[in-house]
PDB file of N, CA and C in Angstrom:
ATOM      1  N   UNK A   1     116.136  88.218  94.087  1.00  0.00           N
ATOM      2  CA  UNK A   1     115.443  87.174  94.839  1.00  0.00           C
ATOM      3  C   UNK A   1     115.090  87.704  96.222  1.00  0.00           C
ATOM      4  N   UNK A   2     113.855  87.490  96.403  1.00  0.00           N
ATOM      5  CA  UNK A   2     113.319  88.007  98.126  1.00  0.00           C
ATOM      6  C   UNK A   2     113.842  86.973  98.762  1.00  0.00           C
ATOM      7  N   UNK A   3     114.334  87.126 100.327  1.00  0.00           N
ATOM      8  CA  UNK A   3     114.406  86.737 101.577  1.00  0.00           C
ATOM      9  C   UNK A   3     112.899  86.077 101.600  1.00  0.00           C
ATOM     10  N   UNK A   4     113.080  84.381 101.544  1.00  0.00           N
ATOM     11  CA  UNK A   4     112.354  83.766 101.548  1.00  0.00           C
ATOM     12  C   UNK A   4     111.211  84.024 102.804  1.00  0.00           C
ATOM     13  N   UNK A   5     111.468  84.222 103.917  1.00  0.00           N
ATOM     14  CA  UNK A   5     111.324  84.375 105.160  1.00  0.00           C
ATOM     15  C   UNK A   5     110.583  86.125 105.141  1.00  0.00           C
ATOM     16  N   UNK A   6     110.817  86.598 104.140  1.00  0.00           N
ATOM     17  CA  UNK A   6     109.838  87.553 103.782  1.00  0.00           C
ATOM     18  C   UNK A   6     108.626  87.918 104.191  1.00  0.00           C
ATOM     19  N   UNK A   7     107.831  87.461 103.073  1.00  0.00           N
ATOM     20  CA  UNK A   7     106.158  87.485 103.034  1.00  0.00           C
ATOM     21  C   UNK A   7     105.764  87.111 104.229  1.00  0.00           C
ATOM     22  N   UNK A   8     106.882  85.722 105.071  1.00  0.00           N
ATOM     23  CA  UNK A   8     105.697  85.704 106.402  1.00  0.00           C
ATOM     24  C   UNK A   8     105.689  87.098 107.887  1.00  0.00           C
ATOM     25  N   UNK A   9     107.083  87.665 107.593  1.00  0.00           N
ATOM     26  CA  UNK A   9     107.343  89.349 107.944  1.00  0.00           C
ATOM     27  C   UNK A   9     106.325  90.150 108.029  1.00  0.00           C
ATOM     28  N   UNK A  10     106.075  90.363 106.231  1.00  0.00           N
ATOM     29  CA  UNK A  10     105.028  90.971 106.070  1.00  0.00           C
ATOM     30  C   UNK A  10     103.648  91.272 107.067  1.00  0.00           C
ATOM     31  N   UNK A  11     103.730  89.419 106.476  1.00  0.00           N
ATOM     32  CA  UNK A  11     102.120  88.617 107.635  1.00  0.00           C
ATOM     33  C   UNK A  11     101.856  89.261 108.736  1.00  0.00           C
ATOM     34  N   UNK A  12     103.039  89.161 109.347  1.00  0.00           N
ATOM     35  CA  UNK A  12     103.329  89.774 110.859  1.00  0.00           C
ATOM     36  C   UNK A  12     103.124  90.236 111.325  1.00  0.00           C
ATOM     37  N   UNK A  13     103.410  91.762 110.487  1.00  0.00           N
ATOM     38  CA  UNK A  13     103.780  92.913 110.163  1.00  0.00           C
ATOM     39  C   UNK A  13     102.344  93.584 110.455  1.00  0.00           C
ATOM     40  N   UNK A  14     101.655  92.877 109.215  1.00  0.00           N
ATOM     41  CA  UNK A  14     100.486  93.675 108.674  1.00  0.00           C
ATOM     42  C   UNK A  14      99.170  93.267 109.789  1.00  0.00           C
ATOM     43  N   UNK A  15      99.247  91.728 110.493  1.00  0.00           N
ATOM     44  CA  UNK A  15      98.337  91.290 111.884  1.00  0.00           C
ATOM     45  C   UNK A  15      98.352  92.056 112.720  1.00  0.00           C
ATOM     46  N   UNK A  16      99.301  92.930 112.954  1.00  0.00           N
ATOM     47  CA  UNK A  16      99.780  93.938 114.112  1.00  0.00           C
ATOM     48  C   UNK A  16      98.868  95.109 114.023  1.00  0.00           C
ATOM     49  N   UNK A  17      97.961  95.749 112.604  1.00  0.00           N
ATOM     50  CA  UNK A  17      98.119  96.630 112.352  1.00  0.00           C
ATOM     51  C   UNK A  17      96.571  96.646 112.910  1.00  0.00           C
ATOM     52  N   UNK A  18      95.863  97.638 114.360  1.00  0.00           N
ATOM     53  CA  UNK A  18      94.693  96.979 114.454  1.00  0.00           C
ATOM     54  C   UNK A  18      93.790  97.891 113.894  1.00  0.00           C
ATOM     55  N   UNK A  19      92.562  97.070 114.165  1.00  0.00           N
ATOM     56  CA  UNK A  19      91.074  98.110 113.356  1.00  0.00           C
ATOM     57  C   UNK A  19      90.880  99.330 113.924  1.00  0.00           C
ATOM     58  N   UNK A  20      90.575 100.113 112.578  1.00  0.00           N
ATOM     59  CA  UNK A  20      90.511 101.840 112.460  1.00  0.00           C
ATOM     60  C   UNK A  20      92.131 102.372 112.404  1.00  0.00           C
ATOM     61  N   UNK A  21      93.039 101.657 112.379  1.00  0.00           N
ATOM     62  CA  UNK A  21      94.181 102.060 111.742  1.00  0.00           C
ATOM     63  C   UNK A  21      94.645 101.597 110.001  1.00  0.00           C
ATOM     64  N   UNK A  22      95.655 102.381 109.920  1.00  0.00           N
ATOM     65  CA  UNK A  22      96.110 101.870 108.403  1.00  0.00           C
ATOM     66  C   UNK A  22      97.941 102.513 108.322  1.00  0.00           C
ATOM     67  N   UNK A  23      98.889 101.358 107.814  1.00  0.00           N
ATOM     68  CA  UNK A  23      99.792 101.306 107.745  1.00  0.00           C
ATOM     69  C   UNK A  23     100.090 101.364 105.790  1.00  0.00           C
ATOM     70  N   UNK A  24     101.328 102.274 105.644  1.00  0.00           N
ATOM     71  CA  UNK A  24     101.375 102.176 104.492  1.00  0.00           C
ATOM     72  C   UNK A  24     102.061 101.038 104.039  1.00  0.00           C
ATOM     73  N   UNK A  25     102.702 100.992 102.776  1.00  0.00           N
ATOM     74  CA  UNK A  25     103.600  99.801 102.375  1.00  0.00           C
ATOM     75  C   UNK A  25     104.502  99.923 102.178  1.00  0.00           C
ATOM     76  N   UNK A  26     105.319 101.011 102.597  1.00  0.00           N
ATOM     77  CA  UNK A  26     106.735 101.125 102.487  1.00  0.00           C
ATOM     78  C   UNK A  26     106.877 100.912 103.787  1.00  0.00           C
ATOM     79  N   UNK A  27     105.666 101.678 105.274  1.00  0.00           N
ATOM     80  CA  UNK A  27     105.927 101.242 106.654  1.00  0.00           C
ATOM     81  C   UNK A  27     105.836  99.666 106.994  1.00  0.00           C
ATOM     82  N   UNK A  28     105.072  99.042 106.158  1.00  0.00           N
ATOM     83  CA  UNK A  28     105.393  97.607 106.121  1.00  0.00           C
ATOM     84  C   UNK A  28     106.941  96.685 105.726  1.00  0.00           C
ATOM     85  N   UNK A  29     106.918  97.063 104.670  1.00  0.00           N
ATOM     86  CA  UNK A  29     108.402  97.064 103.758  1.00  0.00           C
ATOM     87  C   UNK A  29     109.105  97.472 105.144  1.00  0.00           C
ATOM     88  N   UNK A  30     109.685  98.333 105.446  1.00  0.00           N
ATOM     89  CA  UNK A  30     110.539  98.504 106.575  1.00  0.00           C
ATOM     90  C   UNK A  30     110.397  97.700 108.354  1.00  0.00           C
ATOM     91  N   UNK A  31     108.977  97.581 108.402  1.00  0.00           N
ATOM     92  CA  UNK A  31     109.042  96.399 109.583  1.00  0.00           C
ATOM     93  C   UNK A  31     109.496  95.286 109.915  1.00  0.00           C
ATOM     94  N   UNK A  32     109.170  94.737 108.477  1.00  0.00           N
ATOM     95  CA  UNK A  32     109.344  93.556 107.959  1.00  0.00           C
ATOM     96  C   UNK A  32     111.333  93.293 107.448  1.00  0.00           C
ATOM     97  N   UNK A  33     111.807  94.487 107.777  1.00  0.00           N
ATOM     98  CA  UNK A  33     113.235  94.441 107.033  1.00  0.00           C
ATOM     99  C   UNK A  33     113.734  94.708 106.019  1.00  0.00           C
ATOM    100  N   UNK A  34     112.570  95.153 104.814  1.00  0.00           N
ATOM    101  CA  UNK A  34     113.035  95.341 103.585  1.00  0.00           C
ATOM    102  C   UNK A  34     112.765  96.614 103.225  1.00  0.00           C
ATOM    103  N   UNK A  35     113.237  97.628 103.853  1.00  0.00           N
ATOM    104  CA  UNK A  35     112.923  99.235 103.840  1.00  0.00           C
ATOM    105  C   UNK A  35     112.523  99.445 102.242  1.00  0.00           C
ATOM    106  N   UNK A  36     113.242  99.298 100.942  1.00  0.00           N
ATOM    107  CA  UNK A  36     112.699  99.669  99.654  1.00  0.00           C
ATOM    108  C   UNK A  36     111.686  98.556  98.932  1.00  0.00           C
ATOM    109  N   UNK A  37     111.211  97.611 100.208  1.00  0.00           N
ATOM    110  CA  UNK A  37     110.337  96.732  99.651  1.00  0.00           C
ATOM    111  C   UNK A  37     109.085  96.575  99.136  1.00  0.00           C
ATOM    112  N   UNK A  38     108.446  98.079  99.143  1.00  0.00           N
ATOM    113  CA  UNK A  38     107.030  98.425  99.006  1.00  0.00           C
ATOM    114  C   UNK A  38     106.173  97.806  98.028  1.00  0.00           C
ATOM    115  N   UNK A  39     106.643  97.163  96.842  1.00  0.00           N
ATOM    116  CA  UNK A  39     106.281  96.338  96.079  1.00  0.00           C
ATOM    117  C   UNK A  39     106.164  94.751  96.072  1.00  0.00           C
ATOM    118  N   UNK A  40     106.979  94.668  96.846  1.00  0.00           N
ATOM    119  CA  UNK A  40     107.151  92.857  97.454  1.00  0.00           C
ATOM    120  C   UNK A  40     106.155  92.755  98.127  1.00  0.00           C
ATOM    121  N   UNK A  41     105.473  94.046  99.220  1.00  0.00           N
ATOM    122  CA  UNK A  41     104.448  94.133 100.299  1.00  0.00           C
ATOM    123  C   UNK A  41     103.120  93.326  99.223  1.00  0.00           C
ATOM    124  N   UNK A  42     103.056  94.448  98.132  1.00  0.00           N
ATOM    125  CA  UNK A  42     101.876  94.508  97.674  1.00  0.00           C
ATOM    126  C   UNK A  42     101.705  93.151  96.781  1.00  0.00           C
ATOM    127  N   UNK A  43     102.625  92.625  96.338  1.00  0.00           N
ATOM    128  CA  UNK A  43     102.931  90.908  95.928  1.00  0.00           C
ATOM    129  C   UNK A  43     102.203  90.053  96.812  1.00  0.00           C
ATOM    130  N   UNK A  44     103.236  90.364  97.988  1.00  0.00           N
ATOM    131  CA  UNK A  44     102.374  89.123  99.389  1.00  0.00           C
ATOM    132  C   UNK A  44     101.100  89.161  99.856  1.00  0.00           C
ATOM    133  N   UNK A  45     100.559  90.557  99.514  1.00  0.00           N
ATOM    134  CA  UNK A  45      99.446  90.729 100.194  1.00  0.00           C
ATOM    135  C   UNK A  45      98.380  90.639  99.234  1.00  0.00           C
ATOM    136  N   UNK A  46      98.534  90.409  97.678  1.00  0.00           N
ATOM    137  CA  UNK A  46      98.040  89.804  96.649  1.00  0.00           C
ATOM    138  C   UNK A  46      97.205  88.549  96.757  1.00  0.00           C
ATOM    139  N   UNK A  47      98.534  87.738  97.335  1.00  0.00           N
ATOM    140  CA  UNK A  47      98.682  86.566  98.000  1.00  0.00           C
ATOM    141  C   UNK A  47      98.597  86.026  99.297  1.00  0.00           C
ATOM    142  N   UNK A  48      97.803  87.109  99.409  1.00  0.00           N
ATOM    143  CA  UNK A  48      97.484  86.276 100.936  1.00  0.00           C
ATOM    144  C   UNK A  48      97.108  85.035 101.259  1.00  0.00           C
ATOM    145  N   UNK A  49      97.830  83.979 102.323  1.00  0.00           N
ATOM    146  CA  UNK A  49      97.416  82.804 102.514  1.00  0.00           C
ATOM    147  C   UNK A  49      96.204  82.734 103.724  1.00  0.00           C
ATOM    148  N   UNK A  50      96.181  83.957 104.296  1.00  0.00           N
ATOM    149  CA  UNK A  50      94.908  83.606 105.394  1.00  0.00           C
ATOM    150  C   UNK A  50      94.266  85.137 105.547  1.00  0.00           C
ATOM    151  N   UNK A  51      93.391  85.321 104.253  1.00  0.00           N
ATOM    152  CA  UNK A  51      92.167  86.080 104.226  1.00  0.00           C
ATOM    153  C   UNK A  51      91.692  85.599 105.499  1.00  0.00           C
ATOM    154  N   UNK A  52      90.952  87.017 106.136  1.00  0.00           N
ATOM    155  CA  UNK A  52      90.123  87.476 107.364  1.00  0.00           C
ATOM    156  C   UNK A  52      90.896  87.135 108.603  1.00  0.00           C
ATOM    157  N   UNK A  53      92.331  86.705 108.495  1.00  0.00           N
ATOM    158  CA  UNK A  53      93.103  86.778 109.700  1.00  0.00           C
ATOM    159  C   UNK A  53      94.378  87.635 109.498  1.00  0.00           C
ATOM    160  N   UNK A  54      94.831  87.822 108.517  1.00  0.00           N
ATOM    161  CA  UNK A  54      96.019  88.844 107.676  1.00  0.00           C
ATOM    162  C   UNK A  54      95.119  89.557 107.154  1.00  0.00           C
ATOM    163  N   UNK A  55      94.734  90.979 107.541  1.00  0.00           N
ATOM    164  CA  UNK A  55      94.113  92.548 107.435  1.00  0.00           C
ATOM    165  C   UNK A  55      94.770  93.130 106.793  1.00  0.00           C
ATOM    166  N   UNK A  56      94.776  92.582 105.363  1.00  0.00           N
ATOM    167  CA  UNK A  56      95.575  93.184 103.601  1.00  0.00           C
ATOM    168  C   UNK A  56      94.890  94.286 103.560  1.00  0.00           C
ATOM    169  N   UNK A  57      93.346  94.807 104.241  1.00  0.00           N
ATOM    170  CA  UNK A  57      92.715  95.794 103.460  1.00  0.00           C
ATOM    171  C   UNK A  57      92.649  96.954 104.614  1.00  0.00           C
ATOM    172  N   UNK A  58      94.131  96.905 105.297  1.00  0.00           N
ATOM    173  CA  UNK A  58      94.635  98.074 106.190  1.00  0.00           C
ATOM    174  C   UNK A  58      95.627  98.568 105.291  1.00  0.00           C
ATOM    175  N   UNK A  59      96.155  98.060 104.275  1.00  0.00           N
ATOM    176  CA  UNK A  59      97.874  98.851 104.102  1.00  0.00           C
ATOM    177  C   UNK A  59      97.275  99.529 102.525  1.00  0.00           C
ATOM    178  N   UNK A  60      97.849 100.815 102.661  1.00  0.00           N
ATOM    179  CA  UNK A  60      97.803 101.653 101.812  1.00  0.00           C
ATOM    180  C   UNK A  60      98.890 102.468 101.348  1.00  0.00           C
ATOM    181  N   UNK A  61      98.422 103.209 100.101  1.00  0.00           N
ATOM    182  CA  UNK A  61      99.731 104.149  99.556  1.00  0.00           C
ATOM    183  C   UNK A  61      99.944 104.882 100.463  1.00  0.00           C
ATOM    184  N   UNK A  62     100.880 105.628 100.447  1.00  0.00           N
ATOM    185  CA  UNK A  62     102.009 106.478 101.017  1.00  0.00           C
ATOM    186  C   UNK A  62     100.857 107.997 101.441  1.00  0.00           C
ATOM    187  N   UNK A  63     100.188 108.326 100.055  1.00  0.00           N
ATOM    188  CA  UNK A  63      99.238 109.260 100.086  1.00  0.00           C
ATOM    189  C   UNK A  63      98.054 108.847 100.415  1.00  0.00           C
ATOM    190  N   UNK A  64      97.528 107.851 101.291  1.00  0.00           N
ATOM    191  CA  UNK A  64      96.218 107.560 101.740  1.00  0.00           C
ATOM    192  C   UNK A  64      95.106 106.765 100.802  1.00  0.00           C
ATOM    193  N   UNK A  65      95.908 106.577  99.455  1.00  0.00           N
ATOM    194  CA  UNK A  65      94.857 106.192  97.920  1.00  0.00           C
ATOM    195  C   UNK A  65      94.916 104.402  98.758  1.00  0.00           C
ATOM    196  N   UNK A  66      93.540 103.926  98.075  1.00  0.00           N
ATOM    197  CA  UNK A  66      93.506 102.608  98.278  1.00  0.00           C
ATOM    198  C   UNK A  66      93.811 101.746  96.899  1.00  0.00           C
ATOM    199  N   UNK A  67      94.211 100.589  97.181  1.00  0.00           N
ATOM    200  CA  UNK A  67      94.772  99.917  96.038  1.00  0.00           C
ATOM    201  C   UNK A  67      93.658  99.693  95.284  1.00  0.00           C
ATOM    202  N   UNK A  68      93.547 100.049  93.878  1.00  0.00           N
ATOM    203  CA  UNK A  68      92.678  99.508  92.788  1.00  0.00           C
ATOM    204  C   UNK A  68      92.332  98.183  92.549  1.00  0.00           C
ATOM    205  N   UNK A  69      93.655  97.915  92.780  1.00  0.00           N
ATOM    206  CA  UNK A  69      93.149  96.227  92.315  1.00  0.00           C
ATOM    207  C   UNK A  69      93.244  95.206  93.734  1.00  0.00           C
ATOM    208  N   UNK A  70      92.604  95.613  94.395  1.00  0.00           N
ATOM    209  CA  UNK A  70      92.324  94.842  95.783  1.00  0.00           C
ATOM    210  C   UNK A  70      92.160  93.621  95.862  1.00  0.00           C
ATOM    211  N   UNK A  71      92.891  93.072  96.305  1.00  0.00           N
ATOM    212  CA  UNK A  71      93.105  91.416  95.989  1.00  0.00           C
ATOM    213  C   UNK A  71      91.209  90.540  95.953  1.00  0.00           C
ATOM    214  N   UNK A  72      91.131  91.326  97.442  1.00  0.00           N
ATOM    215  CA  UNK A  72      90.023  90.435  97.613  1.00  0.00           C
ATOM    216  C   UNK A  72      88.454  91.175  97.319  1.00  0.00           C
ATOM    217  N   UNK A  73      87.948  91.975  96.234  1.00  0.00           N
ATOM    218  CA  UNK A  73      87.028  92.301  95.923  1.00  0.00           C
ATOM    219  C   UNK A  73      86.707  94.090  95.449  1.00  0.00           C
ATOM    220  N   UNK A  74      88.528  94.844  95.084  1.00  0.00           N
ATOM    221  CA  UNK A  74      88.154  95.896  94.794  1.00  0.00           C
ATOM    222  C   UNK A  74      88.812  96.840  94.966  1.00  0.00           C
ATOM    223  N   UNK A  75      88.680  98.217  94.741  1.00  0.00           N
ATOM    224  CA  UNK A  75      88.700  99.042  96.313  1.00  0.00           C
ATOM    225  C   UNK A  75      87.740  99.401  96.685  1.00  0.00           C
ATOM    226  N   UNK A  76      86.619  99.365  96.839  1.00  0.00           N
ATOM    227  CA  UNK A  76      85.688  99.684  97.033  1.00  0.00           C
ATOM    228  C   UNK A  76      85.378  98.717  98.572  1.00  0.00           C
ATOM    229  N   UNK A  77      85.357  97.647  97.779  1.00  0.00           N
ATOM    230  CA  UNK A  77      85.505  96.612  99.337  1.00  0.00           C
ATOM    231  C   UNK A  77      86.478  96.759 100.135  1.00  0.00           C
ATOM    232  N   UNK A  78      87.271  97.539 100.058  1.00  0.00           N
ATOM    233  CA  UNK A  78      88.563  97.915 100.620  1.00  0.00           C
ATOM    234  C   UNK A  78      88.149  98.578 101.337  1.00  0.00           C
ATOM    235  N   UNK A  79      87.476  99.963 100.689  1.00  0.00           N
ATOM    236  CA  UNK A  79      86.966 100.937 101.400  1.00  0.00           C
ATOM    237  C   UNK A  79      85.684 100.680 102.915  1.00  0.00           C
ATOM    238  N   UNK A  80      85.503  99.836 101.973  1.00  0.00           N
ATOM    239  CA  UNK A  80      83.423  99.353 103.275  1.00  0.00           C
ATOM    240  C   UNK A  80      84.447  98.501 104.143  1.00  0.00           C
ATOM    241  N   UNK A  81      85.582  98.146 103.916  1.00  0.00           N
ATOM    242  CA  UNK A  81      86.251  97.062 105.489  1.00  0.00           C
ATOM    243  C   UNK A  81      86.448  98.098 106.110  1.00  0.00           C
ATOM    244  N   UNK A  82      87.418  99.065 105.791  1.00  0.00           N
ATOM    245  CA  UNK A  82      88.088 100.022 106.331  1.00  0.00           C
ATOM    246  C   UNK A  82      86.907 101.115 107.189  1.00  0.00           C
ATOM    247  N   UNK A  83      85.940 101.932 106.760  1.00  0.00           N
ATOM    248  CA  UNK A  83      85.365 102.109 106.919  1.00  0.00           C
ATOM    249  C   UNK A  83      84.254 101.763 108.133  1.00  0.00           C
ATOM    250  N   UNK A  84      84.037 100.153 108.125  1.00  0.00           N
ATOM    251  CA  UNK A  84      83.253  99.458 109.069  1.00  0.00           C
ATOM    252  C   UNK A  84      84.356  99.443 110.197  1.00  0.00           C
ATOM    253  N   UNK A  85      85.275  99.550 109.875  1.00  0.00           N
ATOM    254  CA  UNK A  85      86.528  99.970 111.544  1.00  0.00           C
ATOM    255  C   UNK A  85      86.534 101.200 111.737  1.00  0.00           C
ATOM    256  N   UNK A  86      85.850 102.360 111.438  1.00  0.00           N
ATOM    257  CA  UNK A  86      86.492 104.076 111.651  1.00  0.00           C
ATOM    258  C   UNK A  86      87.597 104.430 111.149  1.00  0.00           C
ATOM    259  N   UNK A  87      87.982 103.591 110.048  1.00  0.00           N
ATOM    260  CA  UNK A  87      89.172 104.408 109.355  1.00  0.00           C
ATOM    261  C   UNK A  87      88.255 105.983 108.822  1.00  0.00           C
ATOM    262  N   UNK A  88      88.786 106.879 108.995  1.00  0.00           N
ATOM    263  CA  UNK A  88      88.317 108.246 108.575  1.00  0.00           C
ATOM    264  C   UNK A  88      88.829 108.604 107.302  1.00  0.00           C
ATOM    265  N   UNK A  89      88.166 109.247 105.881  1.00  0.00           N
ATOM    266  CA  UNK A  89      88.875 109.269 105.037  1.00  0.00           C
ATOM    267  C   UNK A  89      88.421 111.094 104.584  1.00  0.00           C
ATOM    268  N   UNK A  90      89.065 111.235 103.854  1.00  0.00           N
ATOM    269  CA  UNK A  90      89.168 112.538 103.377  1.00  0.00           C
ATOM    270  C   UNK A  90      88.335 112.919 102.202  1.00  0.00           C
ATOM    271  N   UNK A  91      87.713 114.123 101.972  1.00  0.00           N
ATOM    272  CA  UNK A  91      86.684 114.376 100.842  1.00  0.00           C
ATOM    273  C   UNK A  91      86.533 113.684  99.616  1.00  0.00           C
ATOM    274  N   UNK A  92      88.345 114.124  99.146  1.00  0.00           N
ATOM    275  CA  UNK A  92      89.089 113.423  97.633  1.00  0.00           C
ATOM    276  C   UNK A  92      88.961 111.852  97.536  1.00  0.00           C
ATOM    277  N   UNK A  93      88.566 111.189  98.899  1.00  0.00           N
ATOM    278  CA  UNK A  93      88.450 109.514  99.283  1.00  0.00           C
ATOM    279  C   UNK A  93      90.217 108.934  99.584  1.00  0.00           C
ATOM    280  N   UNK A  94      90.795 109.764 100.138  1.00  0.00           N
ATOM    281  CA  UNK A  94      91.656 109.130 100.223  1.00  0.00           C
ATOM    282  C   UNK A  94      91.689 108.877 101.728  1.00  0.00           C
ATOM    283  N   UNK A  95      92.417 107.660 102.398  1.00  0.00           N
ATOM    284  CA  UNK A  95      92.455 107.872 104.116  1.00  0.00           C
ATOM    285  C   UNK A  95      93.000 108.967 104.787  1.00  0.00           C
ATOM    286  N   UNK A  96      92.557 109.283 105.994  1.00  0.00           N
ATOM    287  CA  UNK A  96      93.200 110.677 106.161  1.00  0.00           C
ATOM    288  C   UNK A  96      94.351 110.115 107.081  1.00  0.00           C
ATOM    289  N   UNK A  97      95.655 110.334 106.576  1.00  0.00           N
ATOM    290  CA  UNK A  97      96.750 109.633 107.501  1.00  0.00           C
ATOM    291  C   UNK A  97      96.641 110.364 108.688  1.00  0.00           C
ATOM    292  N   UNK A  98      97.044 111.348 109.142  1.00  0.00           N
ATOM    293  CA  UNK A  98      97.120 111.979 109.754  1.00  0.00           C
ATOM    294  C   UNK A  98      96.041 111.513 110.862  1.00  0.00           C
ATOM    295  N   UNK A  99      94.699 111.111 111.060  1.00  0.00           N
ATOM    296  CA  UNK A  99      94.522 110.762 112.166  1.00  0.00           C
ATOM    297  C   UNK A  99      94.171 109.102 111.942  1.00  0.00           C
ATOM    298  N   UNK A 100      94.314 108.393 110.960  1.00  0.00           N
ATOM    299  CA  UNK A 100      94.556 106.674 111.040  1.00  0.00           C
ATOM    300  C   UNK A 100      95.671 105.720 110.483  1.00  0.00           C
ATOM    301  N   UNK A 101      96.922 106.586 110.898  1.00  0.00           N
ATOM    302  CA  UNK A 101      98.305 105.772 110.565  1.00  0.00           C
ATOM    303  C   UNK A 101      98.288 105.575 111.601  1.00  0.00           C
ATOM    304  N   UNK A 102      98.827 104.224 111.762  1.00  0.00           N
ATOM    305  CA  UNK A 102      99.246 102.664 113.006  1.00  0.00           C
ATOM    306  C   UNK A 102     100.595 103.555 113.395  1.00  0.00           C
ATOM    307  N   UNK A 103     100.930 103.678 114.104  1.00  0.00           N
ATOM    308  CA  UNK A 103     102.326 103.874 114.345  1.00  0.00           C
ATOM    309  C   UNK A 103     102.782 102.741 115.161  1.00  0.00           C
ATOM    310  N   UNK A 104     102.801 101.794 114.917  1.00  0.00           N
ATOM    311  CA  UNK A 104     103.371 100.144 115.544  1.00  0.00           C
ATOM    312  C   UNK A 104     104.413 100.692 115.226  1.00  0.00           C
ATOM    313  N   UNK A 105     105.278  99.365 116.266  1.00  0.00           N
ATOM    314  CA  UNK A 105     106.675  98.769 116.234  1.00  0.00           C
ATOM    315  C   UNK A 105     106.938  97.461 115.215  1.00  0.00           C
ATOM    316  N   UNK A 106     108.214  97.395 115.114  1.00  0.00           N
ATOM    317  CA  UNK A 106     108.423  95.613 114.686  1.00  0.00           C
ATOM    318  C   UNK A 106     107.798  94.525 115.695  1.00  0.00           C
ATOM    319  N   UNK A 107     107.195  94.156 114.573  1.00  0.00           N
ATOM    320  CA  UNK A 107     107.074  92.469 115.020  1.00  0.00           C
ATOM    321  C   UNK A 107     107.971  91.742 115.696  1.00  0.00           C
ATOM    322  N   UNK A 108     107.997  91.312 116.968  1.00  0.00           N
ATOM    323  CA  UNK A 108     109.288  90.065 117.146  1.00  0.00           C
ATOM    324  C   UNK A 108     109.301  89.367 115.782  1.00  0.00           C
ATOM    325  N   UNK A 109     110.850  88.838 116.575  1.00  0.00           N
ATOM    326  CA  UNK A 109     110.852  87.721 115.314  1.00  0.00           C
ATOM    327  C   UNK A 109     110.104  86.141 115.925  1.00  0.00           C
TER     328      UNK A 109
END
């Protein structure tokens, strides 16, 4: 059972993360408190309750890949959000971490 108080962590978590950056989902998972939570991330952010104010289409794999099944239209639409901020991505299409990982802090509580 997740820490009910969870997903809105996440929320938090992931509002923090600003344009032309990208946070993965295990660095979410750990902001949020649930260091092996990387899958709970990708649950909540499934579920997002406030598309175009919670920026779901910043958090990515570990290796820069964008999620396939993108909640809200893809990856492809994933890609043209990301993109329309200067996220920089790499030949293979993956993001290039190295110069657009967020390095944020925790969220207050």
């Amino acid at each position: 059972m997740v820490d009910p108080g969870f997903y809105e962590r996440i929320y938090r978590a992931v509002e923090m993360i600003p344009p032309g950056c990208v946070a993965t989902y295990g660095q979410i998972a750990f902001l949020a408190g649930h260091p092996r939570g990387a899958r709970v991330v990708g649950q909540a952010l499934h579920r997002n309750p406030r598309p175009g104010v919670i920026p779901c289409h910043r958090v990515v794999f570990r290796d820069g890949r964008l999620a396939a099944s993108f909640a809200f239209g893809g990856e492809n639409i994933q890609r043209e959000l990301l993109r329309g901020e200067g996220v920089c991505f790499l030949p293979d299409g993956r993001v290039d971490l190295e110069r657009c990982l967020w390095k944020g802090d925790a969220p207050s509580a």
